[in-house]
Protein backbone atom coordinates (compact mmCIF):
# COMPACT_ATOMS: atom_id res chain seq x y z
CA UNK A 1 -14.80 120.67 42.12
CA UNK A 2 -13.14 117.67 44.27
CA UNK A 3 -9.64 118.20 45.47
CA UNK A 4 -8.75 115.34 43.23
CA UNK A 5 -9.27 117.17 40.46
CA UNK A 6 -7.86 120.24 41.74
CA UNK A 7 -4.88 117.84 42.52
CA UNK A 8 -5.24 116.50 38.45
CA UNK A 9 -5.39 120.09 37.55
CA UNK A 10 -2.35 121.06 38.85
CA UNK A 11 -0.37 118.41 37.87
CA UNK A 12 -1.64 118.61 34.60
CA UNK A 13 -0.13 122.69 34.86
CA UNK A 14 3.05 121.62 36.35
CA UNK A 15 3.27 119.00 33.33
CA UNK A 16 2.88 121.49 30.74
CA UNK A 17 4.96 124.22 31.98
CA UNK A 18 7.94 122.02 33.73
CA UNK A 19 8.41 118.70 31.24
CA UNK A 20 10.43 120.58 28.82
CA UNK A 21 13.07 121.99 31.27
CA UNK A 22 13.12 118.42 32.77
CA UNK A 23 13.49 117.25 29.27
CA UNK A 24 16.71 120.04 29.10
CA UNK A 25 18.01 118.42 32.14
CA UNK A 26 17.78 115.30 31.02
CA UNK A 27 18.81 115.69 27.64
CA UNK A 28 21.88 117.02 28.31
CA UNK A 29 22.76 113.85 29.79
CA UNK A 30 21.48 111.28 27.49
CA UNK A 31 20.31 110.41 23.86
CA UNK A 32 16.82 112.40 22.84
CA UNK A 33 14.74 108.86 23.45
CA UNK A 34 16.24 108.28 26.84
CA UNK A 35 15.63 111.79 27.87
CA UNK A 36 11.87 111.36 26.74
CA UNK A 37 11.85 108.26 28.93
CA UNK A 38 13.39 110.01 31.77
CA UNK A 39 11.09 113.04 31.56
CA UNK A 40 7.97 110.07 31.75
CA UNK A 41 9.21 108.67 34.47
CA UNK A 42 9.81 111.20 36.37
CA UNK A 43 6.56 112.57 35.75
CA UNK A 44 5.35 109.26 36.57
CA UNK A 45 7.06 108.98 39.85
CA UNK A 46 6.07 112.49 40.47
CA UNK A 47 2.19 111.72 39.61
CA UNK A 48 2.66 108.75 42.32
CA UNK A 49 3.64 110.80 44.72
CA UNK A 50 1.49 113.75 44.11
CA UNK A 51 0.66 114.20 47.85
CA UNK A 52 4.61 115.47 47.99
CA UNK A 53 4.64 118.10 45.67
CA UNK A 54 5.79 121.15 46.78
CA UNK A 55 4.97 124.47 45.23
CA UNK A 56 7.85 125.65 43.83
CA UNK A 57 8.45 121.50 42.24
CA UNK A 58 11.46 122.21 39.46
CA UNK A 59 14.18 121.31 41.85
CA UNK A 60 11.95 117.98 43.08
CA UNK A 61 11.40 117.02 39.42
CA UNK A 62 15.35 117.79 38.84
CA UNK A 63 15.95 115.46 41.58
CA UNK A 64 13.88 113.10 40.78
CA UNK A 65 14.95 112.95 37.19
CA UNK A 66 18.46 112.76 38.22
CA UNK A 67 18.00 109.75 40.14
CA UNK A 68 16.33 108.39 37.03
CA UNK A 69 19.06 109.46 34.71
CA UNK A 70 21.33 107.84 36.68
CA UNK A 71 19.69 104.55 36.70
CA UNK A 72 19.10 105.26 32.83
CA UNK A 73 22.44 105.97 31.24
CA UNK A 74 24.13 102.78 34.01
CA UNK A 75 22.35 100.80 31.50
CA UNK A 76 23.62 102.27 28.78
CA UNK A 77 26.88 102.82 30.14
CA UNK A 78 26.97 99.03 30.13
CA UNK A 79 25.55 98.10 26.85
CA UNK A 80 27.90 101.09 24.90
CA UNK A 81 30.87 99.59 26.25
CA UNK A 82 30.27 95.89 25.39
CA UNK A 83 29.18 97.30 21.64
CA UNK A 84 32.63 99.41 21.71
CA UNK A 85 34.84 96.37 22.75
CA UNK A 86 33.31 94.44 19.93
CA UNK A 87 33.65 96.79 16.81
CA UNK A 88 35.78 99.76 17.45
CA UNK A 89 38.89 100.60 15.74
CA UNK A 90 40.97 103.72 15.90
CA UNK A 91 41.09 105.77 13.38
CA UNK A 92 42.58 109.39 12.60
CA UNK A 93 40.68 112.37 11.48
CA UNK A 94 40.86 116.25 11.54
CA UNK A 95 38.93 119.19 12.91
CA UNK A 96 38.65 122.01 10.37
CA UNK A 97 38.68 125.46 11.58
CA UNK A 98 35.81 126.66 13.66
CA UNK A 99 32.48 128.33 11.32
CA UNK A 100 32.38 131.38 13.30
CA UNK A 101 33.28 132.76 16.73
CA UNK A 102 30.08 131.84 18.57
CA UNK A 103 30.90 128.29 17.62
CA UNK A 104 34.52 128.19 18.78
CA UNK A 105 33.51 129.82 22.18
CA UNK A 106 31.16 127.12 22.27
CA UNK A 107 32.92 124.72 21.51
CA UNK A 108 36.16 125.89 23.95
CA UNK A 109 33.39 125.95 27.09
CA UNK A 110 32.28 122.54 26.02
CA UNK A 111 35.90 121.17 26.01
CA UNK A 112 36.41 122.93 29.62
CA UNK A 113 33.25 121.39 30.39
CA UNK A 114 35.09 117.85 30.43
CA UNK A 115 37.60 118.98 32.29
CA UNK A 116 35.26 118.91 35.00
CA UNK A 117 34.18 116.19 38.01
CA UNK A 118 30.49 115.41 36.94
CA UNK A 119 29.65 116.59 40.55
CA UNK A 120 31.00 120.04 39.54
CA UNK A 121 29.75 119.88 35.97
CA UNK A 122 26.27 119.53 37.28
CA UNK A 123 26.58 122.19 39.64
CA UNK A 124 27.48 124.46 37.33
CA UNK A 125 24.52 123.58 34.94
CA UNK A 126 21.39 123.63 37.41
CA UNK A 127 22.56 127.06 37.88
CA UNK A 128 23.05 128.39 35.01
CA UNK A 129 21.51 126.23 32.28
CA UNK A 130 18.30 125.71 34.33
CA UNK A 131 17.83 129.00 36.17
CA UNK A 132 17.99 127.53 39.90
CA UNK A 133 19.27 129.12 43.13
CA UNK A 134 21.64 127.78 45.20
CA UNK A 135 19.24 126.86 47.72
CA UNK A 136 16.87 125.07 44.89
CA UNK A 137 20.29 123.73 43.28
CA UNK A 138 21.23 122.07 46.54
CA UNK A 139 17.39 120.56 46.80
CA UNK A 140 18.11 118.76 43.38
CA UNK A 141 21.34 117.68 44.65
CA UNK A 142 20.82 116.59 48.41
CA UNK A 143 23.34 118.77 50.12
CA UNK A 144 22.85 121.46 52.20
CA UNK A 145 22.88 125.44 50.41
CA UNK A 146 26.01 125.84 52.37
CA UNK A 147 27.97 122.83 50.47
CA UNK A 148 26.34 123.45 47.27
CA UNK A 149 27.78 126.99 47.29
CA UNK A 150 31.23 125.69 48.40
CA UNK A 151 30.49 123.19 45.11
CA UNK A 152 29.80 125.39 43.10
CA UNK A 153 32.64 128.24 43.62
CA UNK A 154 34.89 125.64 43.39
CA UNK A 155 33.58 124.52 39.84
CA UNK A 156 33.24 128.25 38.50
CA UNK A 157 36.86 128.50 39.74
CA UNK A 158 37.38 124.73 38.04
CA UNK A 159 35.62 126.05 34.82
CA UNK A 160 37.95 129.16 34.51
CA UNK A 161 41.02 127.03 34.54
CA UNK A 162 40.00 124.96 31.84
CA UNK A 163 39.23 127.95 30.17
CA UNK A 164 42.71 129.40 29.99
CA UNK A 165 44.20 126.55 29.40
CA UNK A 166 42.09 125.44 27.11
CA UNK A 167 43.40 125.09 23.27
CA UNK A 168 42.12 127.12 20.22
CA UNK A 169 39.58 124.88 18.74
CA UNK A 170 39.74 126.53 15.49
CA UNK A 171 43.40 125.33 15.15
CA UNK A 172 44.17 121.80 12.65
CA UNK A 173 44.61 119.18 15.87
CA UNK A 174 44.57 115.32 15.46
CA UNK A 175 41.82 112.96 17.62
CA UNK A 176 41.06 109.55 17.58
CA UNK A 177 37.92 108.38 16.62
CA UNK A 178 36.52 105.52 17.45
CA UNK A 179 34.16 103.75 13.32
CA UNK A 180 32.40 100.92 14.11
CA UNK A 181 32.46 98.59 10.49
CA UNK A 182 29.19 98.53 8.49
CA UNK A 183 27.17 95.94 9.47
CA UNK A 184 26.89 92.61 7.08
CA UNK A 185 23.37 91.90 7.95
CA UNK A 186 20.81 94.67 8.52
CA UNK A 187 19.75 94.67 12.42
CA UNK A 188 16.84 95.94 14.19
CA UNK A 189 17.61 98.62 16.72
């Protein structure tokens, strides 16, 4: 067997067992399609550079597709906020009480969760959404083990905050929403 198949063979393994926790990453940063696109193009980037892979690759993927992400959701970013300025209007609605305690905790950590720097956000989540290790974390990120740890105490410490001062989500509260009008002519999206 040539080593360029070897080399196919492997990436074809890393593919299989790594693309859906890319996927993860990505999709908790973007829309389902995006984060397919995102998980192709990093694979794609990652196929291009195939001499670089290293043998433990998550964190080089999660770098990678963070990089693309970014690049990814500025687009977005852009095109959300022009569609927003056009159509938007406020509107009020209410929250209901929470379905069951699972939910509410949920929904409390993902309220704390905005509370939160995106630097310290993300820290928080290569950690312990996708299973890396400090060192692995800081590979993703680009900063030395010894700042990511400093990073990331400072989020869990962040985190906790929000937490206690975080309000009951099961409790009747007021939010603005923002309805854009129903479209007079059907458009292709």
């Amino acid at each position: 067997m040539s080593s360029s198949e070897t080399e196919r063979q492997r990436f074809a393994a890393v593919f299989l067992d790594l693309s859906p926790r890319v996927y993860s990453f990505a999709r908790r940063q973007c829309d389902p399609v995006t984060a397919q696109d995102v998980t192709a193009e990093t694979f794609l980037v990652a196929w291009r550079r195939l001499d670089q892979l290293p043998d433990a690759p998550l964190p080089w993927l999660l770098g990678i597709a963070r990089n693309v992400v970014r690049n990814q959701v500025r687009g977005i970013i852009r095109r959300d906020r022009l569609v927003e300025a056009i159509t938007s209007s406020p509107t009020q609605a209410r929250w209901g009480p929470a379905a069951d305690a699972e939910l509410v905790e949920r929904t409390r950590l993902a309220e704390a969760l905005t509370q939160l720097t995106e630097r310290e956000r993300e820290s928080l989540l290569l950690v312990a959404w996708d299973g890396l290790t400090t060192i692995q974390a800081a590979t993703v990120t680009g900063c030395s083990p010894n700042t990511f740890a400093r990073r990331l105490s400072r989020a869990r410490a962040r985190l906790r905050m929000a937490l206690d001062d975080a309000p009951d989500p099961s409790e009747h509260r007021s939010l603005t929403l923002h309805v854009s009008p129903a479209p007079s002519q059907p458009t292709d999206r």
